[in-house]
N, C-alpha and C. Protein backbone atom coordinates (compact mmCIF):
# COMPACT_ATOMS: atom_id res chain seq x y z
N UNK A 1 -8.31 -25.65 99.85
CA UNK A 1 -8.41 -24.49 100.73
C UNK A 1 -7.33 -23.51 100.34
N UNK A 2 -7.76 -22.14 100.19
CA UNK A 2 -6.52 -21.11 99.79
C UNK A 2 -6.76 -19.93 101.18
N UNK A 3 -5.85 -19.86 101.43
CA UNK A 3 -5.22 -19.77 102.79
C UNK A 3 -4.65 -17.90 102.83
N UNK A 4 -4.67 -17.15 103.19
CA UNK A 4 -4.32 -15.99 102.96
C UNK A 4 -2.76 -15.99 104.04
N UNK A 5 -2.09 -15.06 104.01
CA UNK A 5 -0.61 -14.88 105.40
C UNK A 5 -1.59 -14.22 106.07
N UNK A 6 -0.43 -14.08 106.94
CA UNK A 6 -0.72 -13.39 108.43
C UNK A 6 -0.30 -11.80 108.08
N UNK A 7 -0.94 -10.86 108.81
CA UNK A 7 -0.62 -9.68 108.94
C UNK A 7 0.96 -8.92 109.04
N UNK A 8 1.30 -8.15 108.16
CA UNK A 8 2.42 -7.82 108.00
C UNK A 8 2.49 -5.99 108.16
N UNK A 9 3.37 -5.96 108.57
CA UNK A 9 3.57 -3.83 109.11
C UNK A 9 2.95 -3.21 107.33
N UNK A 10 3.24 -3.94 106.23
CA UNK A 10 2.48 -3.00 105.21
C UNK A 10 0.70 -3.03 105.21
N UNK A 11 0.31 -4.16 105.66
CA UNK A 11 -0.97 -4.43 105.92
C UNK A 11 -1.78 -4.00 106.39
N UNK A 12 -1.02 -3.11 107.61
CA UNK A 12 -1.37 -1.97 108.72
C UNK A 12 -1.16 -1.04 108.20
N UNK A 13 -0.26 -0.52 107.46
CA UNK A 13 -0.01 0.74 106.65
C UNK A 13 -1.01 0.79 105.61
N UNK A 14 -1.38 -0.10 105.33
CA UNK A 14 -2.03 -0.02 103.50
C UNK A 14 -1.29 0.16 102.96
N UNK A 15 -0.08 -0.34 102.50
CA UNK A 15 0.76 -0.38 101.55
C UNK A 15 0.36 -1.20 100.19
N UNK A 16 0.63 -1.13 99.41
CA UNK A 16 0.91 -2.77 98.51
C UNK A 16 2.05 -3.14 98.14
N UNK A 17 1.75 -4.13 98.55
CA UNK A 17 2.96 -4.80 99.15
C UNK A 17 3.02 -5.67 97.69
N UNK A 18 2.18 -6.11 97.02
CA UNK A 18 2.76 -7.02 95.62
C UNK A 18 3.88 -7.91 95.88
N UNK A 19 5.03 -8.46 95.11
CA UNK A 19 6.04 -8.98 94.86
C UNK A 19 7.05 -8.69 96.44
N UNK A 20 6.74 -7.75 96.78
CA UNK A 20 8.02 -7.08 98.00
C UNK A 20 7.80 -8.01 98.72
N UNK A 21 9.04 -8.71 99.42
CA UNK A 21 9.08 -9.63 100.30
C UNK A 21 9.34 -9.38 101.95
N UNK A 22 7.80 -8.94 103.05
CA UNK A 22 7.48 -8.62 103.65
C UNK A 22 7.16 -9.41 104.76
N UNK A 23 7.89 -9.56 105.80
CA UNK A 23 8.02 -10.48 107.04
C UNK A 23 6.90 -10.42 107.52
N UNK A 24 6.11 -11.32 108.62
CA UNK A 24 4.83 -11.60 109.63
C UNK A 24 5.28 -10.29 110.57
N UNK A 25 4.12 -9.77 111.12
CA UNK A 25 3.99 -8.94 112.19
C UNK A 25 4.05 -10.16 113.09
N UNK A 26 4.75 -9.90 114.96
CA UNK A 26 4.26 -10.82 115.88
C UNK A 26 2.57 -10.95 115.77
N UNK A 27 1.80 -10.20 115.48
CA UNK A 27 0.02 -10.37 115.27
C UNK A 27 0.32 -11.61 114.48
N UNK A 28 0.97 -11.05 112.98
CA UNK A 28 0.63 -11.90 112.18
C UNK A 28 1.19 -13.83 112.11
N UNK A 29 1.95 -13.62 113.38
CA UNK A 29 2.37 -14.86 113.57
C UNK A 29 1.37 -15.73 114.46
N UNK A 30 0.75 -15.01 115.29
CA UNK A 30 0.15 -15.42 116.45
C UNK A 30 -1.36 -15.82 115.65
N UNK A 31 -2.02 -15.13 113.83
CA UNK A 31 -2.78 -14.88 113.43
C UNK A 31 -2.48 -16.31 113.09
N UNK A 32 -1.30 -16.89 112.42
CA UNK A 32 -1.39 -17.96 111.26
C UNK A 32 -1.47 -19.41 112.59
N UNK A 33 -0.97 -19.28 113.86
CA UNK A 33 -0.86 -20.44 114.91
C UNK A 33 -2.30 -20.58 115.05
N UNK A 34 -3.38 -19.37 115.55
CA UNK A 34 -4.42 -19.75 115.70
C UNK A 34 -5.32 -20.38 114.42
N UNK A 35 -5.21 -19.80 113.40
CA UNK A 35 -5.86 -20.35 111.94
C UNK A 35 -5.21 -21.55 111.80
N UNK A 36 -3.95 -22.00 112.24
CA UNK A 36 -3.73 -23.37 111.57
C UNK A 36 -4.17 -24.19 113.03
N UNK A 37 -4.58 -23.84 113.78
CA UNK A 37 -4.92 -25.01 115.16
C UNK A 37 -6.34 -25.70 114.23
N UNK A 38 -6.58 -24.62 113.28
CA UNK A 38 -8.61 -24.88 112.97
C UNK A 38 -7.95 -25.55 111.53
N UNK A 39 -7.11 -25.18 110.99
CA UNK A 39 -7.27 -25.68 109.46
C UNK A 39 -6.72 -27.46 109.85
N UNK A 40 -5.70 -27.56 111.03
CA UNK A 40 -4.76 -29.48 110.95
C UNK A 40 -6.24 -30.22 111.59
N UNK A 41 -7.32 -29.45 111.81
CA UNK A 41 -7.90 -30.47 112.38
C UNK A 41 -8.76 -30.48 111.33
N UNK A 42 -8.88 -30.22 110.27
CA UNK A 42 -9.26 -30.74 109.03
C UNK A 42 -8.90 -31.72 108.52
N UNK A 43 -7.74 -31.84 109.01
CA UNK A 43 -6.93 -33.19 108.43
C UNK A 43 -5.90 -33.13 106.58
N UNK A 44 -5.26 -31.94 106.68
CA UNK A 44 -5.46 -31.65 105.30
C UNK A 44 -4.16 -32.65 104.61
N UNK A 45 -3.61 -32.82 103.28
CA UNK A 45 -3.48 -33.75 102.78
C UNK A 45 -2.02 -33.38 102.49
N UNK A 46 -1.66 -31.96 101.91
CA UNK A 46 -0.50 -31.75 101.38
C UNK A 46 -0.97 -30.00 102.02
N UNK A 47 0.56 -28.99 101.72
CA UNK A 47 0.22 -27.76 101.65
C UNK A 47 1.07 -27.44 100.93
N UNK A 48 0.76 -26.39 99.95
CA UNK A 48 1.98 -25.43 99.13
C UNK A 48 1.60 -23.87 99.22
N UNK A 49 2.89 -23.42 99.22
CA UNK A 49 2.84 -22.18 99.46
C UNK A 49 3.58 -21.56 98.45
N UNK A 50 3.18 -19.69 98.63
CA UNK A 50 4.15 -18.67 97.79
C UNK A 50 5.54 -18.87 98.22
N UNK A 51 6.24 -18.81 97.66
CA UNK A 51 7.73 -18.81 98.06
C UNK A 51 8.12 -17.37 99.32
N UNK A 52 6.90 -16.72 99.30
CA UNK A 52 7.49 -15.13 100.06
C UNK A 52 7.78 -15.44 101.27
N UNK A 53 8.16 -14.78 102.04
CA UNK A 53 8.33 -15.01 103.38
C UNK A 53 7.18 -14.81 104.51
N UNK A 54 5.85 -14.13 104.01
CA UNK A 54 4.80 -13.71 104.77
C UNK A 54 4.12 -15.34 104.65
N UNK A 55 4.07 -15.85 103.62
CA UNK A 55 3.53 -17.25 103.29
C UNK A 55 3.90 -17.83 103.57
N UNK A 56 5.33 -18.09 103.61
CA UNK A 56 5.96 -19.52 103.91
C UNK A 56 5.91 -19.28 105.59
N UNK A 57 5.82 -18.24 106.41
CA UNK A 57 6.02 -18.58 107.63
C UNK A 57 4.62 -19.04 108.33
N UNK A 58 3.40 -18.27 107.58
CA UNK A 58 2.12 -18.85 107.67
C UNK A 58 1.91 -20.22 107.11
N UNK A 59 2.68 -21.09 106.46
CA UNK A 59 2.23 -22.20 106.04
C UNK A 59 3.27 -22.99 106.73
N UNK A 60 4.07 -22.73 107.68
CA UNK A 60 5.10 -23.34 108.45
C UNK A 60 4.43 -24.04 109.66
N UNK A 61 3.66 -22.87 110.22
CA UNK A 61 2.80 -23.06 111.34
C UNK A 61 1.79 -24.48 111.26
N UNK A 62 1.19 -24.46 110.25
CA UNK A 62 0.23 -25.70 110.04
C UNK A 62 1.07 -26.60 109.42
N UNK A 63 2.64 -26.59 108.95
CA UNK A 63 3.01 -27.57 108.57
C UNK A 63 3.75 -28.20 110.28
N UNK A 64 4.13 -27.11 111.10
CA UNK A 64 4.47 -27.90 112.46
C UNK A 64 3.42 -28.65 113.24
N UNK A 65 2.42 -28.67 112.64
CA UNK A 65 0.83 -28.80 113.64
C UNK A 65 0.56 -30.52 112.81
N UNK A 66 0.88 -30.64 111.73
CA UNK A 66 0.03 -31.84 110.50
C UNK A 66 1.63 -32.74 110.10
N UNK A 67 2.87 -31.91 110.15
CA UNK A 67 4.03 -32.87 110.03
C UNK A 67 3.68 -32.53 108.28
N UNK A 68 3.50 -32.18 107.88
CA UNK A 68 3.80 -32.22 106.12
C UNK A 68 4.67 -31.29 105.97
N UNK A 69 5.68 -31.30 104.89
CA UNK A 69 6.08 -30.65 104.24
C UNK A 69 5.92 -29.65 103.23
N UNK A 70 6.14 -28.16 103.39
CA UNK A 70 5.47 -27.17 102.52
C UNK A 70 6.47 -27.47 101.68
N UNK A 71 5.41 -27.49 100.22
CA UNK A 71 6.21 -26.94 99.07
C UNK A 71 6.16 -25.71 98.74
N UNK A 72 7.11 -25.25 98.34
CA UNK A 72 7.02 -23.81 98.01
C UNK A 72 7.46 -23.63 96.42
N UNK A 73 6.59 -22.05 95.90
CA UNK A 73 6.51 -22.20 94.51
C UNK A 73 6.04 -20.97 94.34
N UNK A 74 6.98 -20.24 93.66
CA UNK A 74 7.36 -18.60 93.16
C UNK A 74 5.92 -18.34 92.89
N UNK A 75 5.56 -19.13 91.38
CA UNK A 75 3.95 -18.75 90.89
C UNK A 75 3.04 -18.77 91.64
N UNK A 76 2.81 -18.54 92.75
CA UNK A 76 1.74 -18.51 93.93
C UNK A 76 2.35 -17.14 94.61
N UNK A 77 3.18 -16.61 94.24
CA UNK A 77 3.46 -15.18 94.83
C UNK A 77 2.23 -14.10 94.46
N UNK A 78 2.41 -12.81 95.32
CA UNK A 78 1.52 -12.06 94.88
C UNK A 78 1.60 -11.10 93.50
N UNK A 79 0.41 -10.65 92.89
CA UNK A 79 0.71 -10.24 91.96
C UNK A 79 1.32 -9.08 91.95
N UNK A 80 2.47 -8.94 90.64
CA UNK A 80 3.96 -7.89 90.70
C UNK A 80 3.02 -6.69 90.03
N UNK A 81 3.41 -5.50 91.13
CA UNK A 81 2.45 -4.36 90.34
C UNK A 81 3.53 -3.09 90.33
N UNK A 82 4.66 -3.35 89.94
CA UNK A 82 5.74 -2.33 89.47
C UNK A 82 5.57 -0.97 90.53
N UNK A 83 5.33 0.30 89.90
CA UNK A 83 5.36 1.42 90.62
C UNK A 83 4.27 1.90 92.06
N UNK A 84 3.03 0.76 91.79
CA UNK A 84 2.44 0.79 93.05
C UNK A 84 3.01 0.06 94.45
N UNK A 85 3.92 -0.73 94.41
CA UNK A 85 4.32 -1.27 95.20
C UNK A 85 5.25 -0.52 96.06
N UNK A 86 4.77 -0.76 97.74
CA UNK A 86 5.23 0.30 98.44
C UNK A 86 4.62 1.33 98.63
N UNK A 87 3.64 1.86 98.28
CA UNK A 87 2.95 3.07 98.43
C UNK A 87 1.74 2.56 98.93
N UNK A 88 1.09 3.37 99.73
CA UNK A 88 -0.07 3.43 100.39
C UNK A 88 -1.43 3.43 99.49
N UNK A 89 -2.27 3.29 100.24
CA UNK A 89 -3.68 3.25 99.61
C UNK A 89 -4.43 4.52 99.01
N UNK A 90 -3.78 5.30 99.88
CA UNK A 90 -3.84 6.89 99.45
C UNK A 90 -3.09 7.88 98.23
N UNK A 91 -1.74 7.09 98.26
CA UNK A 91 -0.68 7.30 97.74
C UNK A 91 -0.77 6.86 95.81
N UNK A 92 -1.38 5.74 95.93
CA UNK A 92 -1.81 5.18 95.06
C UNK A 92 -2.73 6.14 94.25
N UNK A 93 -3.98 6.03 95.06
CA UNK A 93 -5.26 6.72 94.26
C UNK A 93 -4.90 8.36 93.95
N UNK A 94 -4.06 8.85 94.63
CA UNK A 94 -3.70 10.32 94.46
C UNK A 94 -2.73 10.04 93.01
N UNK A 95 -1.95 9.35 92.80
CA UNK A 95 -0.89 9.37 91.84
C UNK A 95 -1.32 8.61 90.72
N UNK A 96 -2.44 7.65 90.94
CA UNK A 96 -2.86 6.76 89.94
C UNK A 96 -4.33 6.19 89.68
N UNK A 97 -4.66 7.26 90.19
CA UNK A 97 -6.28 7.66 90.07
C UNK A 97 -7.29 6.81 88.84
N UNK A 98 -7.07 7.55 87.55
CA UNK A 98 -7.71 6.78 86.74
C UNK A 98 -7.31 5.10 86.48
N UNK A 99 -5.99 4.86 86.66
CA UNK A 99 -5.37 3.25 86.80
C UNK A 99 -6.45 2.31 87.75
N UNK A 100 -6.69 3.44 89.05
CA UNK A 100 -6.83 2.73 90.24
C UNK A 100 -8.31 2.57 89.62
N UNK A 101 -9.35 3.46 89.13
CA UNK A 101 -10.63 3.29 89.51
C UNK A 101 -10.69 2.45 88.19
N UNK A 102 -10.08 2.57 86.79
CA UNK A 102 -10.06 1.39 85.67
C UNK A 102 -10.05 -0.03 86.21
N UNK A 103 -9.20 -0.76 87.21
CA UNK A 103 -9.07 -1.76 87.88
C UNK A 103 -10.15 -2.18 88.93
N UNK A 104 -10.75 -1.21 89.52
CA UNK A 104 -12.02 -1.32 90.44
C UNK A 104 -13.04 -1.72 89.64
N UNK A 105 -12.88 -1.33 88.19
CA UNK A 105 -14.12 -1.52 87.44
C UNK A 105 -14.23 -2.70 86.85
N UNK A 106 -12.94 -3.40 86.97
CA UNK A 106 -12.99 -4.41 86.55
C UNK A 106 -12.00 -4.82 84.97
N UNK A 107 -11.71 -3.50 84.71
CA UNK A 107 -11.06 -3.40 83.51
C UNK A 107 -9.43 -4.42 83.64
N UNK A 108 -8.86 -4.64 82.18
CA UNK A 108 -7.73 -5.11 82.71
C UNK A 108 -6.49 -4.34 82.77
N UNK A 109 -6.04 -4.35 84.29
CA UNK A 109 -4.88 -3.01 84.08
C UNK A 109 -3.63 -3.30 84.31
N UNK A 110 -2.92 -2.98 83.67
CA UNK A 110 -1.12 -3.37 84.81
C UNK A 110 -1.03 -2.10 85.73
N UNK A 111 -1.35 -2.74 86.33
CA UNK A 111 -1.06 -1.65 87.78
C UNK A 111 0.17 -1.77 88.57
N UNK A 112 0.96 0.15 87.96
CA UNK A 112 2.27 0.61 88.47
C UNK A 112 3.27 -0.17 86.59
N UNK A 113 2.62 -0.45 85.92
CA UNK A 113 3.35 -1.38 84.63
C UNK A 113 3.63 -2.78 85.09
N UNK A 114 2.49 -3.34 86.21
CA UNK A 114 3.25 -5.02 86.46
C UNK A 114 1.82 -5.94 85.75
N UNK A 115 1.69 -6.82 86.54
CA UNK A 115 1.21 -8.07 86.01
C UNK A 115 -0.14 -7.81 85.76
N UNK A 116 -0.80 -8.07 84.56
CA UNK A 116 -2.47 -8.27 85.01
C UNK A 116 -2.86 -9.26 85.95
N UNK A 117 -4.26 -9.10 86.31
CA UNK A 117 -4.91 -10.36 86.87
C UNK A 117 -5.19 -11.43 86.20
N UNK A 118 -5.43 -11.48 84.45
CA UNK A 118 -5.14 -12.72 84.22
C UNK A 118 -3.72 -13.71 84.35
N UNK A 119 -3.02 -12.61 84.28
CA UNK A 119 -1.33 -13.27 83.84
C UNK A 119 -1.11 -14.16 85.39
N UNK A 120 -1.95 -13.62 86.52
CA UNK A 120 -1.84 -14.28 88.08
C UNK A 120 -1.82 -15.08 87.52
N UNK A 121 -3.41 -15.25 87.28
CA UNK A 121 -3.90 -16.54 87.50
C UNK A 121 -3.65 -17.40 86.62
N UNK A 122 -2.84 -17.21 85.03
CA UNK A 122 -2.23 -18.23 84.02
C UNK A 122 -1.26 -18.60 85.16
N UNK A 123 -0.44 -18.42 86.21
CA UNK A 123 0.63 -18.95 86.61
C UNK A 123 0.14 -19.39 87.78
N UNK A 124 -0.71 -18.65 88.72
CA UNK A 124 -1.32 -19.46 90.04
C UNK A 124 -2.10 -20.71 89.93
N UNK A 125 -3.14 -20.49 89.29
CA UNK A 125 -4.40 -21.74 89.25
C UNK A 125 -3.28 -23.40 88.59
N UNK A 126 -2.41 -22.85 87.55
CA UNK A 126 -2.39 -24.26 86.93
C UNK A 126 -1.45 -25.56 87.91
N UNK A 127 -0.65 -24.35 89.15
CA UNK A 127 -0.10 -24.77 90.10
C UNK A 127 -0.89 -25.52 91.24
N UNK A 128 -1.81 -24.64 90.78
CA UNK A 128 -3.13 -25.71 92.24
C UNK A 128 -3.61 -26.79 91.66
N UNK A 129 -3.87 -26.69 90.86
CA UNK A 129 -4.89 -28.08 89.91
C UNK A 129 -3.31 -28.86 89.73
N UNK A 130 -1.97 -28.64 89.78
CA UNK A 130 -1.30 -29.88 89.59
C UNK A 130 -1.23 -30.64 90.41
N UNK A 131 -1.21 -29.75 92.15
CA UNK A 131 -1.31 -30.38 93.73
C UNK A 131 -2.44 -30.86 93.88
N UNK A 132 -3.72 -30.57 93.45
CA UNK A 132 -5.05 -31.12 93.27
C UNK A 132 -4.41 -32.19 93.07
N UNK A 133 -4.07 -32.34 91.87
CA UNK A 133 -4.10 -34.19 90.78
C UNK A 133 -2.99 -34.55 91.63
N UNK A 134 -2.17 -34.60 92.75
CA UNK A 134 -1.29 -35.43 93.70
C UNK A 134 -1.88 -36.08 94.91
N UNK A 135 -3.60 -35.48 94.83
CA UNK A 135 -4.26 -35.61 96.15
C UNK A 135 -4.40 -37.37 96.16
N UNK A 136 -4.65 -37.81 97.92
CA UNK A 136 -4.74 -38.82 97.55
C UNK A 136 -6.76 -38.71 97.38
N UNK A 137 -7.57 -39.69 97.20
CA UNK A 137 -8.95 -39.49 97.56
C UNK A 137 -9.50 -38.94 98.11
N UNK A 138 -10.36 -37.95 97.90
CA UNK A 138 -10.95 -37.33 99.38
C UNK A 138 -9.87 -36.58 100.05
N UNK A 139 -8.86 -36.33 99.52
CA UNK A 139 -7.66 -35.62 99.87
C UNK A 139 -8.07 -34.14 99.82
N UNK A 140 -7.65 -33.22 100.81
CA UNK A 140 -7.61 -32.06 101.05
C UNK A 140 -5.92 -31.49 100.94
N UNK A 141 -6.30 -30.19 99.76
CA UNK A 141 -4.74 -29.48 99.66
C UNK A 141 -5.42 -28.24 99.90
N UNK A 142 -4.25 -27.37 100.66
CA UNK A 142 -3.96 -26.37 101.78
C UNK A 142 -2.84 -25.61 100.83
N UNK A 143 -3.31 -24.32 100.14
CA UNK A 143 -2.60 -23.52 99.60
C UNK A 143 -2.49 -22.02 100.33
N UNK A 144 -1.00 -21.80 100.59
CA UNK A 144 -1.38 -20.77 101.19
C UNK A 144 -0.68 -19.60 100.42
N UNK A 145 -1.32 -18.28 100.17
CA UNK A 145 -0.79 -17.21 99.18
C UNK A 145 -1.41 -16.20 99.58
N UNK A 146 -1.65 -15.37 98.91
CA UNK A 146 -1.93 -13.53 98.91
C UNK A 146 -3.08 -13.47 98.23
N UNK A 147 -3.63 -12.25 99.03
CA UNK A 147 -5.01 -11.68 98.51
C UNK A 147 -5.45 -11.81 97.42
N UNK A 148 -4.85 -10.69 96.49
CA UNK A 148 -5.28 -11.09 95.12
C UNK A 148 -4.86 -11.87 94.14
N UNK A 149 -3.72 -12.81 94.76
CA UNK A 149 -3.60 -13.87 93.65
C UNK A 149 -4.86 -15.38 94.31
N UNK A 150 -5.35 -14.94 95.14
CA UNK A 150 -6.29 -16.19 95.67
C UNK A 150 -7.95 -15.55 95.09
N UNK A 151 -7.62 -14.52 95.20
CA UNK A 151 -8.64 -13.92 94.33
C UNK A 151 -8.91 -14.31 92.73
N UNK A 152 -7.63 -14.11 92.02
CA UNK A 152 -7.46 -14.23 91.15
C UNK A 152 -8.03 -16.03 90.48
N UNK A 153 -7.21 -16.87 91.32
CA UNK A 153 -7.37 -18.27 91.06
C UNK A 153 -8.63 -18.33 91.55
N UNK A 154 -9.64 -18.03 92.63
CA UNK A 154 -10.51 -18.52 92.54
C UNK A 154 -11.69 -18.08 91.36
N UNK A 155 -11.29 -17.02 90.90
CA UNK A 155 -12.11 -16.75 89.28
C UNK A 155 -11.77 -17.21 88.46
N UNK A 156 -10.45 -18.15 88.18
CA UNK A 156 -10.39 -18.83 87.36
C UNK A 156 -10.81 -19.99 87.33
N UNK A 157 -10.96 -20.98 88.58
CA UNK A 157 -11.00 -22.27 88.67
C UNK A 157 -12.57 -22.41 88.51
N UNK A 158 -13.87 -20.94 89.03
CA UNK A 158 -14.83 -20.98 88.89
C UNK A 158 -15.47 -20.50 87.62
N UNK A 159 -13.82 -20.61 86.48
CA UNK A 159 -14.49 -20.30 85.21
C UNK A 159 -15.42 -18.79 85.02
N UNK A 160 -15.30 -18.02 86.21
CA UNK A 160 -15.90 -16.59 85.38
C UNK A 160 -14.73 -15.52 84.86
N UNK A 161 -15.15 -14.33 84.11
CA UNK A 161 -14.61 -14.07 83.34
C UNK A 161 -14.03 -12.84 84.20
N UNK A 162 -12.76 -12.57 84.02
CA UNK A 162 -11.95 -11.60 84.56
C UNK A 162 -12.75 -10.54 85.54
N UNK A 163 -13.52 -9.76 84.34
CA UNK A 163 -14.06 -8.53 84.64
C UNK A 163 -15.08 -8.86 86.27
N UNK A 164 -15.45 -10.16 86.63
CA UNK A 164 -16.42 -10.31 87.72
C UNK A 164 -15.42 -10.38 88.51
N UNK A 165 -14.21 -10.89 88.50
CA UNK A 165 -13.62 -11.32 89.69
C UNK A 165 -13.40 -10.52 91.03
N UNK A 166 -13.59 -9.20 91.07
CA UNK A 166 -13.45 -8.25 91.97
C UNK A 166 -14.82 -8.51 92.61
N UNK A 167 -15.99 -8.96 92.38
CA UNK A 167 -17.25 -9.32 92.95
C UNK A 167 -17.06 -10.08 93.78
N UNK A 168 -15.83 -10.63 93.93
CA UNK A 168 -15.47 -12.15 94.94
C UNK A 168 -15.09 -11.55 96.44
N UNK A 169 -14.43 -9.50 96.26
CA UNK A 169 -14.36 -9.44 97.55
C UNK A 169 -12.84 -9.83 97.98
N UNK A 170 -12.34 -9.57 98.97
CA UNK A 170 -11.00 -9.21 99.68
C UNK A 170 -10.91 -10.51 100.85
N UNK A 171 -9.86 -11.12 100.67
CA UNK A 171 -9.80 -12.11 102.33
C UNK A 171 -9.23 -10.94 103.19
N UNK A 172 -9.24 -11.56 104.36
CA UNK A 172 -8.90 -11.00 105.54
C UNK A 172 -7.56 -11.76 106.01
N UNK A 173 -6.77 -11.15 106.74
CA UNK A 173 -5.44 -11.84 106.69
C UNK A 173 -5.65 -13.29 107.68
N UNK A 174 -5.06 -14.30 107.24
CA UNK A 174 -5.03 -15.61 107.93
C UNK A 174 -6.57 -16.35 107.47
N UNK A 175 -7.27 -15.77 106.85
CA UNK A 175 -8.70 -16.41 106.66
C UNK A 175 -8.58 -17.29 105.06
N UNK A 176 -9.12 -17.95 104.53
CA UNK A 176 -9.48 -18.68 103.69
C UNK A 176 -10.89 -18.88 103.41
N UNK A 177 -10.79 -19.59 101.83
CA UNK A 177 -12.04 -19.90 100.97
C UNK A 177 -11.67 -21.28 100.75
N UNK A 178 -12.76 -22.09 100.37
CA UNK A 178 -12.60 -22.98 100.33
C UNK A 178 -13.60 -23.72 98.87
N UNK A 179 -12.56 -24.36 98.11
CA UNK A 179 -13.38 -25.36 97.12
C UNK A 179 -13.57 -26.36 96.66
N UNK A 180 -14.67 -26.75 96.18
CA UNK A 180 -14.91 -28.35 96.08
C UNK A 180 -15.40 -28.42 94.82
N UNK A 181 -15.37 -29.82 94.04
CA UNK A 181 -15.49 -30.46 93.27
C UNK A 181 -17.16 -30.94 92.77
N UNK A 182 -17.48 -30.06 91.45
CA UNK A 182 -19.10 -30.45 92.21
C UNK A 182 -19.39 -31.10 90.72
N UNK A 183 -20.70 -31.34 90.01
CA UNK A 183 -20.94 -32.17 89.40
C UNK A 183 -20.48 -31.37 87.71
N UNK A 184 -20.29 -30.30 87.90
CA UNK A 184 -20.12 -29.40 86.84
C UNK A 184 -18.63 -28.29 86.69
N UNK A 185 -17.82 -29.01 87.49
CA UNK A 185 -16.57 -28.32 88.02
C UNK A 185 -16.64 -27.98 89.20
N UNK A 186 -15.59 -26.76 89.78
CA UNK A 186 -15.23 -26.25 90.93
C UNK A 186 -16.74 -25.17 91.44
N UNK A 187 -16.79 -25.43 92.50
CA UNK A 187 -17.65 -24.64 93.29
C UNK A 187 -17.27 -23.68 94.33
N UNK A 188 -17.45 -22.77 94.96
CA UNK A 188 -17.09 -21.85 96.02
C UNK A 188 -17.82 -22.80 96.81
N UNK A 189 -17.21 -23.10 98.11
CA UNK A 189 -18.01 -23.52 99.45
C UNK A 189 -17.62 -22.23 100.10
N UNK A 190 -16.67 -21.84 100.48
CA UNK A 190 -16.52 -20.64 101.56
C UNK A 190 -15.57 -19.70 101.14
N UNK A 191 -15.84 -18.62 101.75
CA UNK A 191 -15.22 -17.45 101.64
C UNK A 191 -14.78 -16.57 102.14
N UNK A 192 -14.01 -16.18 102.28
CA UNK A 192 -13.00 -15.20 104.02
C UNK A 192 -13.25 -15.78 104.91
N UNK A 193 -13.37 -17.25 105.25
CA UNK A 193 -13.92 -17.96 106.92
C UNK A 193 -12.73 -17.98 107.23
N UNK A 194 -12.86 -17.80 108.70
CA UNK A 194 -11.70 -17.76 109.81
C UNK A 194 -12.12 -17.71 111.42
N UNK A 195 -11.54 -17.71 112.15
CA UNK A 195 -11.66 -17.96 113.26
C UNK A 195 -12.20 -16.75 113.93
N UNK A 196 -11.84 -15.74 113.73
CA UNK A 196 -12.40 -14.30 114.22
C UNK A 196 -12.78 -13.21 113.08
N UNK A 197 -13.43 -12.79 112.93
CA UNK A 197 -14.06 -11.18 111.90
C UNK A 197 -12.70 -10.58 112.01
N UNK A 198 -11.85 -10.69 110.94
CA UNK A 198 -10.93 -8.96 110.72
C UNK A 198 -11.26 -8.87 109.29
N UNK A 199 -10.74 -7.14 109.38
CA UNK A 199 -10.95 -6.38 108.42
C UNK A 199 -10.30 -6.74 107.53
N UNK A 200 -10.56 -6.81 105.91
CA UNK A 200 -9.50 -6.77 105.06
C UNK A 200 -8.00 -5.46 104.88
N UNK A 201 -7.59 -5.84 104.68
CA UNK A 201 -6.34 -5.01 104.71
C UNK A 201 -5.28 -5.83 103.77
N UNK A 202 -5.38 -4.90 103.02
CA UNK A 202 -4.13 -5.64 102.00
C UNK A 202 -3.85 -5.43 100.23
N UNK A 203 -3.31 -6.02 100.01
CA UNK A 203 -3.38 -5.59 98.44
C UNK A 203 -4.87 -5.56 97.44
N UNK A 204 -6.01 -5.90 97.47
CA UNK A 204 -7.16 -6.43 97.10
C UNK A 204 -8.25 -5.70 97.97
N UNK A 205 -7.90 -4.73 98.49
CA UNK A 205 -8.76 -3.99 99.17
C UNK A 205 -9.17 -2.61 97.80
């Protein structure tokens, strides 16, 4: 299960927030208590999180609910997008227009001069598949991270190729996707599920 944070004051702004290390709104605290009441009664196995502070306090919540211990781990941060970070959604497309709509298209961009979306996911996915291989049987792991690096890993683990991955769509804050093991690799079972409909808002919008 990859787990999105809770709502943060840039989230509401439309900022992108990338790499910047951006505290829970009270929403967004109250967002990750109710999502983890639904995720511990899953029974989940282990959880690891981004090292940020929007993540680790969302993966705190379900670690007070299940008694596990979060690990935490930088490479599950969101992806670093240099000069866009901090600026609005508006702010962005006015100043970085052709960047912005090259990246919508699917192209590969460093957006603001930071990370591509493959470079995420060389450092996100190989972190999940190591907590995978710690599971016990039938074991469920609970990753919790940012929009588009959960974006990112889940186009990798489903093996399609960069350019589709924006077809996968935006989580919503506190919501998760979920995947399983099927006869031919990883499968999508779910996608932005959560306890209530919110809007996406966030870096991956």
């Amino acid at each position: 299960m990859l787990w999105r944070h809770g709502q943060t004051s840039w989230n509401l702004e439309r900022r992108f927030q990338g790499s910047t290390d951006i505290e829970l709104t009270e929403t967004g605290v109250a967002q990750a208590r109710r999502s983890a009441r639904l995720l511990a009664g899953l029974k989940p196995s282990a959880i690891v999180s981004s090292d940020l502070r929007r993540a680790v306090a969302t993966a705190a919540e379900l670690a007070a609910l299940t008694g596990h211990t979060v690990v935490s781990d930088a490479a599950l941060r969101e992806t670093y997008a240099g000069e866009w970070q901090g600026l609005t959604h508006d702010e962005i497309t006015a100043r970085f227009g052709e960047q912005y709509a090259a990246w919508k298209r699917g192209e590969p961009v460093r957006r603001g001069g930071g990370e591509l979306e493959t470079e995420v996911a060389d450092r996100a996915a190989p972190v999940v598949l190591e907590h995978v291989d710690r599971l016990p049987e039938g074991g469920t792991l609970v990753v919790v991270s940012h929009g588009g690096t959960i974006r990112t890993t889940i186009g990798r683990l489903l093996g399609l190729e960069a350019a589709h991955w924006e077809s996968l769509g935006g989580l919503s804050n506190c919501c998760w996707s979920v995947l399983g093991k099927g006869a031919h690799g990883w499968r999508l079972l779910e996608h932005n599920a959560g306890s209530l409909p919110e809007p996406v808002l966030g870096d991956d919008t």
